[in-house]
N, C-alpha and C. Protein backbone atom coordinates (compact mmCIF):
# COMPACT_ATOMS: atom_id res chain seq x y z
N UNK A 1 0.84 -1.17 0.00
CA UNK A 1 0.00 0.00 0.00
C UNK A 1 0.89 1.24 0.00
N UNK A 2 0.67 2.13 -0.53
CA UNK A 2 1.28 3.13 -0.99
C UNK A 2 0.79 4.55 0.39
N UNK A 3 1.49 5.28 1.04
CA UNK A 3 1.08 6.08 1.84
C UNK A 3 0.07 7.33 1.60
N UNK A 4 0.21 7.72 0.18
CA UNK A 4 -1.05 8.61 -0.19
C UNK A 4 -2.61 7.89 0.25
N UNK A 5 -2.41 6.05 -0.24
CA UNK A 5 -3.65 5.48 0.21
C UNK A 5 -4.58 5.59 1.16
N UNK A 6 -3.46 6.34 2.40
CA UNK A 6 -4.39 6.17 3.75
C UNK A 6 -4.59 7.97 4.14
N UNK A 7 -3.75 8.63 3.38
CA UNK A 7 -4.10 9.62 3.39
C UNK A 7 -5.81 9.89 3.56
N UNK A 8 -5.83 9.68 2.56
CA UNK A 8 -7.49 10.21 2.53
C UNK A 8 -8.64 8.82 1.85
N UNK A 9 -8.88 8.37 2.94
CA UNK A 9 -9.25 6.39 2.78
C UNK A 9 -10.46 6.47 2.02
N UNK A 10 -11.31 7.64 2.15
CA UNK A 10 -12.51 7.14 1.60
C UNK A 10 -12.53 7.43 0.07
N UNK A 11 -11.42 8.16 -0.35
CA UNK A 11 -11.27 7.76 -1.97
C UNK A 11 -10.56 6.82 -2.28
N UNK A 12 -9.33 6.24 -1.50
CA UNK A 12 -9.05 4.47 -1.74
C UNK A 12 -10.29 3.95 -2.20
N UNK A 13 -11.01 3.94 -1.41
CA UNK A 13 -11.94 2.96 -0.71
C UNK A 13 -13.11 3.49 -2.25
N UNK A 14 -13.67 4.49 -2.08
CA UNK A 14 -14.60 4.65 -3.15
C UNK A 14 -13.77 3.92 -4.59
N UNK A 15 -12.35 4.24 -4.63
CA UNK A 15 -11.80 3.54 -6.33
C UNK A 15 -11.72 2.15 -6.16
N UNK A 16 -11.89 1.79 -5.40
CA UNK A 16 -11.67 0.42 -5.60
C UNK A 16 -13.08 -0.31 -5.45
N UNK A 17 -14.12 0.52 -4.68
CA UNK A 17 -15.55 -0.16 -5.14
C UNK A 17 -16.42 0.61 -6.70
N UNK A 18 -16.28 1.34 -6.81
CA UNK A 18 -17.12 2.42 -7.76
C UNK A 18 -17.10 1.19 -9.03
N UNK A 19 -15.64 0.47 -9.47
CA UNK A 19 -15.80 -0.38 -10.80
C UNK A 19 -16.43 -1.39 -10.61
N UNK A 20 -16.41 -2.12 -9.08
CA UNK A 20 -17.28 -3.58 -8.67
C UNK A 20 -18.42 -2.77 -8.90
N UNK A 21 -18.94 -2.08 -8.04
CA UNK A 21 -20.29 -1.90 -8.17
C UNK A 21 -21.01 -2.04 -9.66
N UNK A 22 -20.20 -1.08 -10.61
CA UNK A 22 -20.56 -0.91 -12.06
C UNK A 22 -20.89 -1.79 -12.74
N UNK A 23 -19.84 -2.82 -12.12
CA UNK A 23 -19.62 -4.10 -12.90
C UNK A 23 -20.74 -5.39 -12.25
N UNK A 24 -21.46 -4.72 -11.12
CA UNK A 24 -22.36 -5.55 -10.34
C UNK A 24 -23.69 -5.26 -11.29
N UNK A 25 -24.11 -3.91 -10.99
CA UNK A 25 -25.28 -3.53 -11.72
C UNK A 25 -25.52 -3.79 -12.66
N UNK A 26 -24.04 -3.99 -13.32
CA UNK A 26 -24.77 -3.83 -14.95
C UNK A 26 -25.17 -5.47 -14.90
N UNK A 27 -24.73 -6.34 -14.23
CA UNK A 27 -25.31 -7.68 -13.92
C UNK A 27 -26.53 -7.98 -14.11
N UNK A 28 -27.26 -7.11 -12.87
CA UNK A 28 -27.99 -7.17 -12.51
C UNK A 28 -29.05 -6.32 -13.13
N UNK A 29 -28.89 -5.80 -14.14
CA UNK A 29 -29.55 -4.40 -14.93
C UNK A 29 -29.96 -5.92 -16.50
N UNK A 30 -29.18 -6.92 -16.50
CA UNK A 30 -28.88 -7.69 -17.71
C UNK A 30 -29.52 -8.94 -17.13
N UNK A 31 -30.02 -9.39 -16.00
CA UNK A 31 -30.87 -10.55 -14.92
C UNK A 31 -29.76 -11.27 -15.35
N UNK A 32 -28.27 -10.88 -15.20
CA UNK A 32 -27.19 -12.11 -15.40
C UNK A 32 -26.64 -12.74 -13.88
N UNK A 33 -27.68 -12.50 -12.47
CA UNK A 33 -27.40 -12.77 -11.26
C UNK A 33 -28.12 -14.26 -11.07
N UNK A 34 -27.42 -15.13 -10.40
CA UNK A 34 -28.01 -16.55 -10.54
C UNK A 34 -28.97 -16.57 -9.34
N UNK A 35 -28.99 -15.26 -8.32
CA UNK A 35 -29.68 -15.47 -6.96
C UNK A 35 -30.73 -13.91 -7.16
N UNK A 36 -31.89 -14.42 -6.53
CA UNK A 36 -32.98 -13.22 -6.75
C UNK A 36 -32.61 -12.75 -5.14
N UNK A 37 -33.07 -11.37 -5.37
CA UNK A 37 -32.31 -10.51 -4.28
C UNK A 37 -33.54 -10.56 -2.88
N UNK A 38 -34.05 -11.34 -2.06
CA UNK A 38 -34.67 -11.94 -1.32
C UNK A 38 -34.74 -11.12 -0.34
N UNK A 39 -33.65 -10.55 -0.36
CA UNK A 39 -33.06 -10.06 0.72
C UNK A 39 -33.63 -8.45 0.93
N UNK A 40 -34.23 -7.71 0.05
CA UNK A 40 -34.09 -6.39 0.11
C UNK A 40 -35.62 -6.47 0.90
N UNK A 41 -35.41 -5.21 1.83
CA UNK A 41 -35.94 -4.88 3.13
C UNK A 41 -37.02 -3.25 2.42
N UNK A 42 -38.14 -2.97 3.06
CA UNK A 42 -38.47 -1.81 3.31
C UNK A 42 -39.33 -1.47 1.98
N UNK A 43 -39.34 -2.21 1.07
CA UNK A 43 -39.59 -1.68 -0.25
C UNK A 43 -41.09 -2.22 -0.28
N UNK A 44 -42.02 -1.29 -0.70
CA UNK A 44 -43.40 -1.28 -1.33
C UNK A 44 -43.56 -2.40 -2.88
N UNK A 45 -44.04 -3.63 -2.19
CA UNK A 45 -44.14 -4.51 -4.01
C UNK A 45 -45.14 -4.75 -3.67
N UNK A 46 -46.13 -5.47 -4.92
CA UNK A 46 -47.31 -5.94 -5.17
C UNK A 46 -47.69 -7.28 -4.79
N UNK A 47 -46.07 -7.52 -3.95
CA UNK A 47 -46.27 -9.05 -3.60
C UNK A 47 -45.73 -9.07 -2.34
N UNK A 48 -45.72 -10.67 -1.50
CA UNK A 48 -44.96 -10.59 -0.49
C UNK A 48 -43.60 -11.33 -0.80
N UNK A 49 -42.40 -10.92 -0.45
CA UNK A 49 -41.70 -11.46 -0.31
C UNK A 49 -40.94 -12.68 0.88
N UNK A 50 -40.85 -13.85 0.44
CA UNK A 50 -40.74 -15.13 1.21
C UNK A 50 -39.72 -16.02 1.01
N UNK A 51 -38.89 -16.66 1.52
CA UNK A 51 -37.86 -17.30 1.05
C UNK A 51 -38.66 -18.95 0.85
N UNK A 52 -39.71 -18.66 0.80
CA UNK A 52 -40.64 -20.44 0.91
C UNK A 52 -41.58 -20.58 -0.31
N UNK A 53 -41.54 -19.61 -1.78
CA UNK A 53 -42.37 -19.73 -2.34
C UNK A 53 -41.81 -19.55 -3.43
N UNK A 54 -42.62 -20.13 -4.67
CA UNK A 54 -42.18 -19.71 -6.15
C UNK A 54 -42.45 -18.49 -6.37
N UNK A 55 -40.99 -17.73 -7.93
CA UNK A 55 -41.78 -16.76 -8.32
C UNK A 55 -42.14 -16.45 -9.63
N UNK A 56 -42.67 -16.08 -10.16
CA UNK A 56 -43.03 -15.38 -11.79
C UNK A 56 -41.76 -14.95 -12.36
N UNK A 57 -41.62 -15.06 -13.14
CA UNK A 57 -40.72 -14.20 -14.01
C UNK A 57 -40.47 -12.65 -13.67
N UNK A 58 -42.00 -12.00 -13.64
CA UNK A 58 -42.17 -10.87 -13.90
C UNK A 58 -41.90 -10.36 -12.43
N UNK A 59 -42.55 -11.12 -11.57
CA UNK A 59 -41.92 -11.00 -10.10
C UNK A 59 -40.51 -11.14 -9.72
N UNK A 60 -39.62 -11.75 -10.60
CA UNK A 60 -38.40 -11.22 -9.97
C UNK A 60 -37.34 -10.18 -11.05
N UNK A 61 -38.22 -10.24 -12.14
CA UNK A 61 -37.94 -8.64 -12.53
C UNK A 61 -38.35 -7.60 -11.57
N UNK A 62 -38.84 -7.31 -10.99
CA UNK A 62 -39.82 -6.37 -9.97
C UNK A 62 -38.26 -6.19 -9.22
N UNK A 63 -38.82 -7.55 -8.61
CA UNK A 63 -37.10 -7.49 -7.20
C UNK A 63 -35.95 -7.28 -7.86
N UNK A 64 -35.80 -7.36 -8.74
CA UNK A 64 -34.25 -7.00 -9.34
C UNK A 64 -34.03 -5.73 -10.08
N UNK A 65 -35.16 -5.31 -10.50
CA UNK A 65 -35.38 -3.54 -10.71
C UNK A 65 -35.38 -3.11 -9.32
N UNK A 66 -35.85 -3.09 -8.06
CA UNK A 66 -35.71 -2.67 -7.42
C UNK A 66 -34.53 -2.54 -6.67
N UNK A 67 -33.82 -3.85 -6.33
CA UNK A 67 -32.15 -4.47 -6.18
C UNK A 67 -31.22 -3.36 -6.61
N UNK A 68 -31.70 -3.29 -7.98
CA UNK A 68 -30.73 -2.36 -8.98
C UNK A 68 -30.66 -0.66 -8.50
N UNK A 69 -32.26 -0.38 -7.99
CA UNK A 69 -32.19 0.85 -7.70
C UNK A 69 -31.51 1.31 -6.52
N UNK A 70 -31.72 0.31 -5.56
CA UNK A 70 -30.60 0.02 -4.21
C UNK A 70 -29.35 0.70 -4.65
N UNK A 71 -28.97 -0.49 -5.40
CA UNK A 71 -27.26 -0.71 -6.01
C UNK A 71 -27.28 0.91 -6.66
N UNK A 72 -27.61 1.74 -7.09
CA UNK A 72 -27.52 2.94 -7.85
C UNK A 72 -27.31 4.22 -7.15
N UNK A 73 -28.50 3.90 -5.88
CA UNK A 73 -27.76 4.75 -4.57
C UNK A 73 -26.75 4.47 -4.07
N UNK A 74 -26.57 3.57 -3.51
CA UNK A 74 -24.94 2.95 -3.35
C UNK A 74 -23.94 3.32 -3.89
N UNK A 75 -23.72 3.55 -5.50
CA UNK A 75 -23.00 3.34 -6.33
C UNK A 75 -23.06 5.07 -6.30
N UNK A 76 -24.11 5.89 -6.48
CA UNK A 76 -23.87 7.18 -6.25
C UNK A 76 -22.83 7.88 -5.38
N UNK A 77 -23.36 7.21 -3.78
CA UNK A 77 -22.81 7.37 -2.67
C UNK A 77 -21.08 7.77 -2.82
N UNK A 78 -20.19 6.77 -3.69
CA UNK A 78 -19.38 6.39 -3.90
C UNK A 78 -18.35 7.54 -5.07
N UNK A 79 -19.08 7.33 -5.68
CA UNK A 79 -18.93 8.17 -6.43
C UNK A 79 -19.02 9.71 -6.84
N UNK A 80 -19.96 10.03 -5.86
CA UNK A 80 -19.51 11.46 -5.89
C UNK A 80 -18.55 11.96 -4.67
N UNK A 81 -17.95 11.09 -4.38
CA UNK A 81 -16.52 11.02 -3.69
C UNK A 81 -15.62 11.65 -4.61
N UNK A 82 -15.58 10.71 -5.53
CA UNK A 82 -14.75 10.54 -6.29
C UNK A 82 -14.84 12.12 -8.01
N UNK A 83 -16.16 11.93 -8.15
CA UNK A 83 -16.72 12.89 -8.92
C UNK A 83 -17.19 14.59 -8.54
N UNK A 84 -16.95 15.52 -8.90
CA UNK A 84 -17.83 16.91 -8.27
C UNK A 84 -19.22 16.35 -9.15
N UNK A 85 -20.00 17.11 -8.42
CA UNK A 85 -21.58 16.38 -8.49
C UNK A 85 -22.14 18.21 -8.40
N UNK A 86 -21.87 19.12 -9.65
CA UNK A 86 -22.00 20.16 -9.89
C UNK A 86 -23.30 20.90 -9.46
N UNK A 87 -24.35 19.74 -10.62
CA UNK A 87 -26.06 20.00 -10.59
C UNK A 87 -26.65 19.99 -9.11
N UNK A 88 -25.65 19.74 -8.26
CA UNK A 88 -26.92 19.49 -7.19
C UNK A 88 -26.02 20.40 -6.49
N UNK A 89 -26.57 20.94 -4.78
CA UNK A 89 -26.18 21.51 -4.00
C UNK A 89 -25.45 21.08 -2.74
N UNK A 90 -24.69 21.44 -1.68
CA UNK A 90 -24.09 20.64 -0.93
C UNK A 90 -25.10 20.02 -0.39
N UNK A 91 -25.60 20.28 0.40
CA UNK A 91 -27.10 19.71 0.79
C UNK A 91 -27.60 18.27 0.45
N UNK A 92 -27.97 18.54 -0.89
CA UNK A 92 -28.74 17.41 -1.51
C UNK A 92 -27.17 16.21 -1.73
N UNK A 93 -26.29 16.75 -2.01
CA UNK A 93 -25.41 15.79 -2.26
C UNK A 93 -24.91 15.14 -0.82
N UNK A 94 -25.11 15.96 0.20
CA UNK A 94 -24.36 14.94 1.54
C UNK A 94 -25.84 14.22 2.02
N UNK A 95 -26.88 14.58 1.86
CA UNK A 95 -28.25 13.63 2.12
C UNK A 95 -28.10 12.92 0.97
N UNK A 96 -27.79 12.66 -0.08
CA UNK A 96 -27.88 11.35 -1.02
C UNK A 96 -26.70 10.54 -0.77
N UNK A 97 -25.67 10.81 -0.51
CA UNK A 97 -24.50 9.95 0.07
C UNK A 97 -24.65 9.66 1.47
N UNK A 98 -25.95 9.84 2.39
CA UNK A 98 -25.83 9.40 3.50
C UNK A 98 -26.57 8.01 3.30
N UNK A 99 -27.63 8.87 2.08
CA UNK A 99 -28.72 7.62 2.06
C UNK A 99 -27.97 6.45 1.84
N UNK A 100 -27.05 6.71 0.49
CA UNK A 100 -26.48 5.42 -0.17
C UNK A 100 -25.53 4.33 1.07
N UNK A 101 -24.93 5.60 1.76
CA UNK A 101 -23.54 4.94 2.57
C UNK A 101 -24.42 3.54 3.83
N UNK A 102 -25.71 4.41 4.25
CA UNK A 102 -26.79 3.79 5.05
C UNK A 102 -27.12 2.18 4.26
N UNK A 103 -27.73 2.47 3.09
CA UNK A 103 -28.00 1.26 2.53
C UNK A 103 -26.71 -0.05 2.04
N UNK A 104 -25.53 0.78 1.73
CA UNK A 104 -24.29 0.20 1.60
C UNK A 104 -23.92 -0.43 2.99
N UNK A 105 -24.23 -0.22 4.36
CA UNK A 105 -24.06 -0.85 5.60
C UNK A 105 -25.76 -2.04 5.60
N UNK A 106 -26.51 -2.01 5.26
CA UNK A 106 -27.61 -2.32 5.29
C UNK A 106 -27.61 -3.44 4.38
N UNK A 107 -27.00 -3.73 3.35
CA UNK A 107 -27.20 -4.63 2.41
C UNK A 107 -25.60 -5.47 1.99
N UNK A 108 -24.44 -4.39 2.80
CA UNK A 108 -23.01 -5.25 2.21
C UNK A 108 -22.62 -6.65 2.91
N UNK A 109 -23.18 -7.13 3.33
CA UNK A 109 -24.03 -8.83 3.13
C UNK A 109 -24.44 -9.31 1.75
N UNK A 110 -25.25 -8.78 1.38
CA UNK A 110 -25.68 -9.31 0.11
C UNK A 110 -24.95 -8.51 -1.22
N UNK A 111 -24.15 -8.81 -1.13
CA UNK A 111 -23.40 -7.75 -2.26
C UNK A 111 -22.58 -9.22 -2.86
N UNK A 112 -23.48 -9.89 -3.83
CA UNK A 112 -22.93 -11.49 -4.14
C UNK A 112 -24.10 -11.73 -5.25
N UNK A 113 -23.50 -12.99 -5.93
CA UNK A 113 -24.39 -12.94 -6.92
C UNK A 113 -25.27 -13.63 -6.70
């Protein structure tokens, strides 16, 4: 590890997740994940979610559009670390990186295919 690294960790840390993530979503943006995301908490669907039941097709498109939208805050979070994030104001940008960093502790368990 190089000493600039620890300098300032949370852009280590954002470059070395920002390409997994990218490279997660677009996975999961393509239903190329072999596991339906079971796991996601809090979200309003038209169904219940159960680890004891079959699902539709169209039902785990649902969960994996939603999965994805997870992964996008997340992936935001991260990235406007790394990025100036011009359009928006300080404000809106440290409440959308809290949201993401929140759900990134909330879900980095399931961060697998």
């Amino acid at each position: 590890m190089k000493d600039w690294e620890k300098w300032d960790l949370k852009i280590s840390i954002a470059n070395f997740i920002v390409p997994r993530l990218e490279s997660y979503i677009n996975e999961v943006e393509n239903n190329n994940i072999v596991s339906i995301p079971l796991w996601i908490r809090d979200i309003e669907l038209p169904f219940v979610i159960a680890k004891d039941r079959e699902y539709s097709d169209e039902e785990i498109f649902i969960i994996n559009r939603e999965w994805e939208k997870i992964l996008k805050k997340i992936l935001f979070s991260f990235k406007s670390i790394l990025e100036p994030q011009n359009e928006m104001n300080f404000e809106e940008i440290q409440k959308k990186q809290e949201e993401g960093l929140q759900l990134f502790a909330k879900y980095y368990l399931n961060l697998w295919d």
